[in-house]
Protein backbone atom coordinates (compact mmCIF):
# COMPACT_ATOMS: atom_id res chain seq x y z
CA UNK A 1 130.82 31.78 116.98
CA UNK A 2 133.71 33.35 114.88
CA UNK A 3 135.84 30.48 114.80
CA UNK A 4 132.63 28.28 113.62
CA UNK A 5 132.16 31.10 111.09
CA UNK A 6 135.81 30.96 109.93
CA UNK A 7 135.96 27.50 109.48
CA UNK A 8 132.50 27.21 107.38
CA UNK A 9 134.02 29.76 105.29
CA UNK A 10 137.40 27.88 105.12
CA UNK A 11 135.13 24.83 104.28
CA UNK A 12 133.13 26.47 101.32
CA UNK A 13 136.64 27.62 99.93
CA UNK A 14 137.81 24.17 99.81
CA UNK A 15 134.97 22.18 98.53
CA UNK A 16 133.98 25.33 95.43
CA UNK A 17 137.97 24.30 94.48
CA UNK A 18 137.03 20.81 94.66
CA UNK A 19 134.57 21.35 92.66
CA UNK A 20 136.47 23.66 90.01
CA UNK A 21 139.04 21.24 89.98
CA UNK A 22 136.91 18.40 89.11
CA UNK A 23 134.62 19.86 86.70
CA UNK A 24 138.13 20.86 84.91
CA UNK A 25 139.33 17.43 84.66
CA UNK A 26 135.84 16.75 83.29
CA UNK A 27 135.99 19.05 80.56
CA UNK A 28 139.72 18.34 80.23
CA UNK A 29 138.67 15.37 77.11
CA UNK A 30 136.87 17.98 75.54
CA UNK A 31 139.62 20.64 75.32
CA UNK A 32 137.33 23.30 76.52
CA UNK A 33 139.53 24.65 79.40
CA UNK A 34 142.67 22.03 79.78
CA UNK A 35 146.45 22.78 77.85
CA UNK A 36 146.89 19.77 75.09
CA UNK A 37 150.30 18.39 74.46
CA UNK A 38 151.87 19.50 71.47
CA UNK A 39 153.36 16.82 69.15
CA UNK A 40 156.84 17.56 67.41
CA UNK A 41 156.95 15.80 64.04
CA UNK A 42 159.27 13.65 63.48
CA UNK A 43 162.58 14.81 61.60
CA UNK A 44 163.96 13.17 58.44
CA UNK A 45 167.26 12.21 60.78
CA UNK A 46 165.08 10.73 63.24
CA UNK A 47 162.95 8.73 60.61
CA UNK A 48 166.10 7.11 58.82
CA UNK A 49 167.71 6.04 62.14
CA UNK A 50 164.13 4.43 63.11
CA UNK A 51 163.81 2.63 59.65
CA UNK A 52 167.55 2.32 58.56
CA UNK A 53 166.20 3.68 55.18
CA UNK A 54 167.33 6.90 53.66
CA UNK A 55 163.63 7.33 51.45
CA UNK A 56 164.79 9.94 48.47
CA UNK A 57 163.04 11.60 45.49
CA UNK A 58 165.06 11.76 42.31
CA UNK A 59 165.45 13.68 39.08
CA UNK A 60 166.66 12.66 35.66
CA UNK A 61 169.95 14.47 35.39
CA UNK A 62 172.59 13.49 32.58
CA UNK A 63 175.74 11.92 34.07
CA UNK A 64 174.56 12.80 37.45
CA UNK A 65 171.69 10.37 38.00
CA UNK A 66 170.64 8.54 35.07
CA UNK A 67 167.14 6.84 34.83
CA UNK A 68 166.74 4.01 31.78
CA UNK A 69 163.27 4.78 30.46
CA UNK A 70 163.24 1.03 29.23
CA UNK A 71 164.21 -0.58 32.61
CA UNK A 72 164.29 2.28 35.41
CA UNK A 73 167.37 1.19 36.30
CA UNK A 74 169.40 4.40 37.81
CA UNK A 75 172.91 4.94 37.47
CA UNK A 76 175.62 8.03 37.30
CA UNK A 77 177.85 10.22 40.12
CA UNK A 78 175.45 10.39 42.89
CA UNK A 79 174.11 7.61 41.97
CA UNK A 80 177.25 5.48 43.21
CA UNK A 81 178.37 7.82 45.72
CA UNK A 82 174.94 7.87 47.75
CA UNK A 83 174.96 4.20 47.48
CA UNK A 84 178.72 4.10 49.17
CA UNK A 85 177.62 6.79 51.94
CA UNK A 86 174.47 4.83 52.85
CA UNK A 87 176.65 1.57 52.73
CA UNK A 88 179.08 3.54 55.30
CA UNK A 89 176.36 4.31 57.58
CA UNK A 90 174.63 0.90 57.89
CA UNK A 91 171.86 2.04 55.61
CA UNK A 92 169.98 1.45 53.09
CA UNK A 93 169.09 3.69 50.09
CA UNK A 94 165.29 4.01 48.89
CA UNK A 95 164.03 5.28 45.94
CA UNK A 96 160.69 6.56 46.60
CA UNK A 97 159.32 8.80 43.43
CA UNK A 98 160.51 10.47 40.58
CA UNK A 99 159.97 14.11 40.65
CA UNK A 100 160.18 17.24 38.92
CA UNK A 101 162.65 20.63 39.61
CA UNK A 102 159.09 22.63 40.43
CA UNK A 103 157.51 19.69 42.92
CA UNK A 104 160.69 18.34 44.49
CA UNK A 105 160.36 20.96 47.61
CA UNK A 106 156.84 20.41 48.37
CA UNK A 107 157.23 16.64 48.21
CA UNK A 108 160.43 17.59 51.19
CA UNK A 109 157.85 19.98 53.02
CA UNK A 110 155.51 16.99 53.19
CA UNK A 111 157.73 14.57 54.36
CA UNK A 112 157.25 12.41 50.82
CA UNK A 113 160.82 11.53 51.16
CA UNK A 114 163.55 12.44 53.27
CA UNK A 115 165.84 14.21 50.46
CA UNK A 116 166.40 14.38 46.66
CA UNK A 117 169.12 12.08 45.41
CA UNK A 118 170.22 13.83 42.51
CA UNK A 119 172.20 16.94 41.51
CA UNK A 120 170.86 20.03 43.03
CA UNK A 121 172.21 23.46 42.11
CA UNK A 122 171.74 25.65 45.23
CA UNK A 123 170.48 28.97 44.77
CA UNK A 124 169.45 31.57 47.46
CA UNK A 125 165.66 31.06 46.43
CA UNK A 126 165.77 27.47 47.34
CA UNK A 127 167.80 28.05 50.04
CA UNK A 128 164.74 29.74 52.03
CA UNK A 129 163.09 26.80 51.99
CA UNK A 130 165.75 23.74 51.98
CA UNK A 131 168.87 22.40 53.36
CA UNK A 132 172.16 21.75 50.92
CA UNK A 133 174.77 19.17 51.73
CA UNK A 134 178.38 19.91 51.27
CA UNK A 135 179.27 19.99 47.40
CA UNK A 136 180.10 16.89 45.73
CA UNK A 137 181.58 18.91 42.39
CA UNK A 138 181.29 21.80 40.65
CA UNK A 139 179.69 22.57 37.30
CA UNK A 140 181.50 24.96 34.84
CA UNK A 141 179.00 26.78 32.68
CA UNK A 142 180.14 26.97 29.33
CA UNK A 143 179.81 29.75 26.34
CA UNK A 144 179.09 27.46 23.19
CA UNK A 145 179.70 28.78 19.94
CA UNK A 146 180.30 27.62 16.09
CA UNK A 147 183.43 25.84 15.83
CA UNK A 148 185.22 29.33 13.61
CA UNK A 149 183.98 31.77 16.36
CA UNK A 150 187.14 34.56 17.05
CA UNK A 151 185.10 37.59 18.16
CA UNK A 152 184.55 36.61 21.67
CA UNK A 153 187.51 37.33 24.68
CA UNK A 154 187.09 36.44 28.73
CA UNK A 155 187.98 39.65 29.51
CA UNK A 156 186.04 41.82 31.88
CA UNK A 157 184.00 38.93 32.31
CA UNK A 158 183.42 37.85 28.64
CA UNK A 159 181.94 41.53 28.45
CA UNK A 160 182.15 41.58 24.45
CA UNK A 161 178.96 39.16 24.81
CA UNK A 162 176.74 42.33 26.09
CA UNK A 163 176.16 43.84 22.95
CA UNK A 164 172.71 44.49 21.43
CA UNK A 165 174.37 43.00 18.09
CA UNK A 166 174.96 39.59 19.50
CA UNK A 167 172.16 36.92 19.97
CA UNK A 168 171.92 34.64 23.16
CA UNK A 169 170.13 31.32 22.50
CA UNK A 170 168.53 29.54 25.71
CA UNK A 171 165.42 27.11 26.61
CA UNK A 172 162.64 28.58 28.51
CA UNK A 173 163.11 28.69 32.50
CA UNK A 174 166.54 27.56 32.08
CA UNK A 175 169.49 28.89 34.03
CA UNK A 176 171.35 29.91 30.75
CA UNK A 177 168.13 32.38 30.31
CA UNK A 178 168.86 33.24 33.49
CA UNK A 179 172.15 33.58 32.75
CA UNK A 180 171.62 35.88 29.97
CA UNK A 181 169.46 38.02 31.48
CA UNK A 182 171.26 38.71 34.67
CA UNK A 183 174.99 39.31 33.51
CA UNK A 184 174.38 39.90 29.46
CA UNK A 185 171.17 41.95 30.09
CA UNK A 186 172.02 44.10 26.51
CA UNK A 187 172.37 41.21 24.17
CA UNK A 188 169.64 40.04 22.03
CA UNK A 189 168.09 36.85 24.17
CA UNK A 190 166.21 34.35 21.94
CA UNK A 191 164.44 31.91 23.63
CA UNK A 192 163.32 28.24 22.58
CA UNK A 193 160.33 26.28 24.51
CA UNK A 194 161.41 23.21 26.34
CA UNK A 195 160.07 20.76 23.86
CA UNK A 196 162.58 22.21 21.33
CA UNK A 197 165.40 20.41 23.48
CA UNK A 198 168.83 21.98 23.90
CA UNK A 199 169.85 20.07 20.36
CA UNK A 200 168.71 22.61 18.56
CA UNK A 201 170.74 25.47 20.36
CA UNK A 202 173.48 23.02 19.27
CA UNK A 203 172.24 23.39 15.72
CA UNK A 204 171.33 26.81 15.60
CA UNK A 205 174.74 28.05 16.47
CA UNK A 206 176.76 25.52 14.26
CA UNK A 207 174.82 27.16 11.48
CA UNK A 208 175.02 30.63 12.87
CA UNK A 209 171.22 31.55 13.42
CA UNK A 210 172.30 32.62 16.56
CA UNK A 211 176.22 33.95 18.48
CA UNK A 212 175.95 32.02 21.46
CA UNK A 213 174.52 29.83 24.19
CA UNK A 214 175.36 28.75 28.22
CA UNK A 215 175.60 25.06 29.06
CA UNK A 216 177.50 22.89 31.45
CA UNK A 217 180.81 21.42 29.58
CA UNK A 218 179.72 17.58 30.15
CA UNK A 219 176.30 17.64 28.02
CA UNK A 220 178.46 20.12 25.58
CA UNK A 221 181.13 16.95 25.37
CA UNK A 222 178.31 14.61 24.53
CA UNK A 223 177.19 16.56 21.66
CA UNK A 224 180.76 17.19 20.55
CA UNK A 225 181.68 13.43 20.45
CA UNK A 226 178.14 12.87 18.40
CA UNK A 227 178.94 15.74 16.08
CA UNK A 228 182.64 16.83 16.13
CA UNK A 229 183.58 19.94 14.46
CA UNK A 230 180.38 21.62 14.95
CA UNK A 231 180.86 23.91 17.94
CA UNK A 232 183.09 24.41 21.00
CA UNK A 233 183.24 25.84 24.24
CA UNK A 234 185.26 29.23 24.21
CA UNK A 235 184.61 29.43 28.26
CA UNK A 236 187.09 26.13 29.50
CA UNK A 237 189.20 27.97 31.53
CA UNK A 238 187.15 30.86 32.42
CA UNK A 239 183.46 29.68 32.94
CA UNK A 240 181.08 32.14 32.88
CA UNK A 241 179.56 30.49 36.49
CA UNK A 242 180.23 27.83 38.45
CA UNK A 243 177.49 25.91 40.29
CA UNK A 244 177.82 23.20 42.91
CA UNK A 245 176.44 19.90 43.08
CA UNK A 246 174.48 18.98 46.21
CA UNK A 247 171.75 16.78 47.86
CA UNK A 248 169.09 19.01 48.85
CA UNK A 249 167.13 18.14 52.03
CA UNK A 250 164.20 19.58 53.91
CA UNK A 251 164.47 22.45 55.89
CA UNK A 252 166.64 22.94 59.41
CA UNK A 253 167.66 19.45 59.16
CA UNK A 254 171.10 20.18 60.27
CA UNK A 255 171.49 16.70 62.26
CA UNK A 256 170.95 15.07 58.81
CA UNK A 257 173.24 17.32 56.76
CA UNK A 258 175.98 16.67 59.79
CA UNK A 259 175.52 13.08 58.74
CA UNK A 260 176.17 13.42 55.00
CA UNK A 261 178.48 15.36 55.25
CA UNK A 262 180.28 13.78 57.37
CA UNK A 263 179.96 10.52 55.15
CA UNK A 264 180.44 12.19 51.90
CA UNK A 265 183.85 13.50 53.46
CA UNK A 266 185.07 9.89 54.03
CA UNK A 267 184.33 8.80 50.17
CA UNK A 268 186.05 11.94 48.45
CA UNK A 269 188.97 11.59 50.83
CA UNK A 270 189.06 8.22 50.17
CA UNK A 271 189.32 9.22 46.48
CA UNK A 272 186.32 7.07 45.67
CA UNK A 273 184.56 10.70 44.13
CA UNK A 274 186.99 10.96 41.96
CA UNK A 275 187.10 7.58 40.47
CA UNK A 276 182.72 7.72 40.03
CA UNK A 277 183.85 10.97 38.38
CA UNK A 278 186.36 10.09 36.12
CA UNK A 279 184.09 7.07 35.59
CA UNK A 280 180.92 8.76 34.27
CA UNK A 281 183.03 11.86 32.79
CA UNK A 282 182.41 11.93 28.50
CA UNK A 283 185.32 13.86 28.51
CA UNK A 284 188.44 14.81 31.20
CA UNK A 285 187.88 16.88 33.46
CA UNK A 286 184.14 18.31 32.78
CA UNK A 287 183.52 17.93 36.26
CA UNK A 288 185.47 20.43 38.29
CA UNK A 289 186.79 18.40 41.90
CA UNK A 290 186.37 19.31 45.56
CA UNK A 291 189.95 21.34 46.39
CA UNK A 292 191.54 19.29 49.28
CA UNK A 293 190.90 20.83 52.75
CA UNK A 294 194.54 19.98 53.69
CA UNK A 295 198.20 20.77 52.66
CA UNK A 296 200.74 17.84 52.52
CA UNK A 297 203.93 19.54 53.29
């Protein structure tokens, strides 16, 4: 009688888990009770060695990546050198949107493109939120003043510009405000909306409205060769910061960055990045080089 009553029991057991079990797999469509399979999404490395494309989003940048508002045809330093990277790889380069310095890391975030094409500074903001190639060159910021300026000296890190008595001239949101307000924080800043274009910083200075103002020595060469004897930059050999010049691409995408890297390393030690340089350069040696990672004796 036990053994009858042990193996009813034993029976029960088996068919209630029978039971369980199928009324899981049941539900299991409905996600009520079953464990769903997670889906990865796909990386922006993984994408371009699917397609063979290498999808970017792009800026207007002077000598960096130019855009012809007539014909959209794009041209300048990164420009060329992406072009010879992608050519390297067995890949092709395309040129998905147009974007703008406040959008281009949402349109990363949702995949809109795989990076941006043209010359990013990096900053430690961005940097939260992005991943920087290896530089391609550096930019020198400049201290612009009228062509007769003598008051100002590089010493103590052009210190004489931090007086209440001298007036800083930059654009809205720009990184000679920045600039200003960060290492000259006790000079007079006076600021210009962006629609006032950096011309008239040019202008203002030349005509003394104003002591001073920070830009990059290749747009201050452009407006030198238009307008000679107007202004000059007193900051050539000892820029008041240096920035470098990178492709910015979505976050963690360290296999990617590997990649250019690694192909950006083969053009500059090729010299081809310093031809494109010299090539797009209004004047020698506004673009500071990449120092050679080896020694030759």
């Amino acid at each position: 009688m036990k053994k009858e009553l042990i193996v009813s029991a034993l029976v029960a057991v088996v068919i209630s888990v029978a039971i369980g079990f199928g009324v899981s797999s049941k539900c299991a469509g409905k996600g009520s009770a079953a464990v769903t399979a997670v889906t990865e999404p796909v990386s922006a490395y993984a994408r371009i060695m699917q397609s063979g494309k290498i999808r970017v989003g792009y800026l207007n940048v002077t000598g960096g990546f130019n855009i012809d508002p007539k014909t959209g045809e794009k041209t300048g330093i990164f420009v060329d050198i992406l072009q010879a990277m992608a050519k390297n790889m067995g890949l092709q380069v395309e040129y998905v949107e147009e974007v703008g310095w406040g959008t281009m890391i949402a349109g990363l975030q949702t995949h809109r493109y795989d990076m941006i094409a043209s010359p990013v500074w990096p900053n430690s903001s961005r940097a939260k939120q992005t991943t920087f190639s290896n530089p391609v060159y550096y930019s020198a910021i400049g201290i612009w003043v009228r062509q007769d300026e003598a008051r100002f000296t590089p010493e103590a890190g052009w210190a004489c510009l931090n007086d209440p008595n001298i007036k800083i001239a930059a654009i809205d949101g720009s990184t000679g405000e920045k600039i200003a307000q960060t290492q000259f924080p006790k000079a007079k800043l006076v600021t210009y909306p962006e629609t006032a274009g950096e011309g008239q910083l040019y202008l203002d200075v030349s005509s003394s409205k104003v002591d001073a103002f920070f830009e990059e020595p290749a747009k201050g060469a452009l407006y030198v060769k238009n307008n000679p004897g107007k202004v000059k930059n007193i900051a050539a050999d000892h820029p008041v910061k240096v920035f470098a010049n990178v492709f910015m691409l979505p976050g963690s995408e360290y296999r990617l960055k590997e990649m250019l890297d690694t192909a950006l390393a083969e053009v500059e030690n090729s010299g081809f990045v310093d031809r494109i340089l010299q090539k797009y350069e209004p004047a020698p040696n506004v673009y500071y080089r990449i120092a050679s990672p080896y020694r030759t004796k």
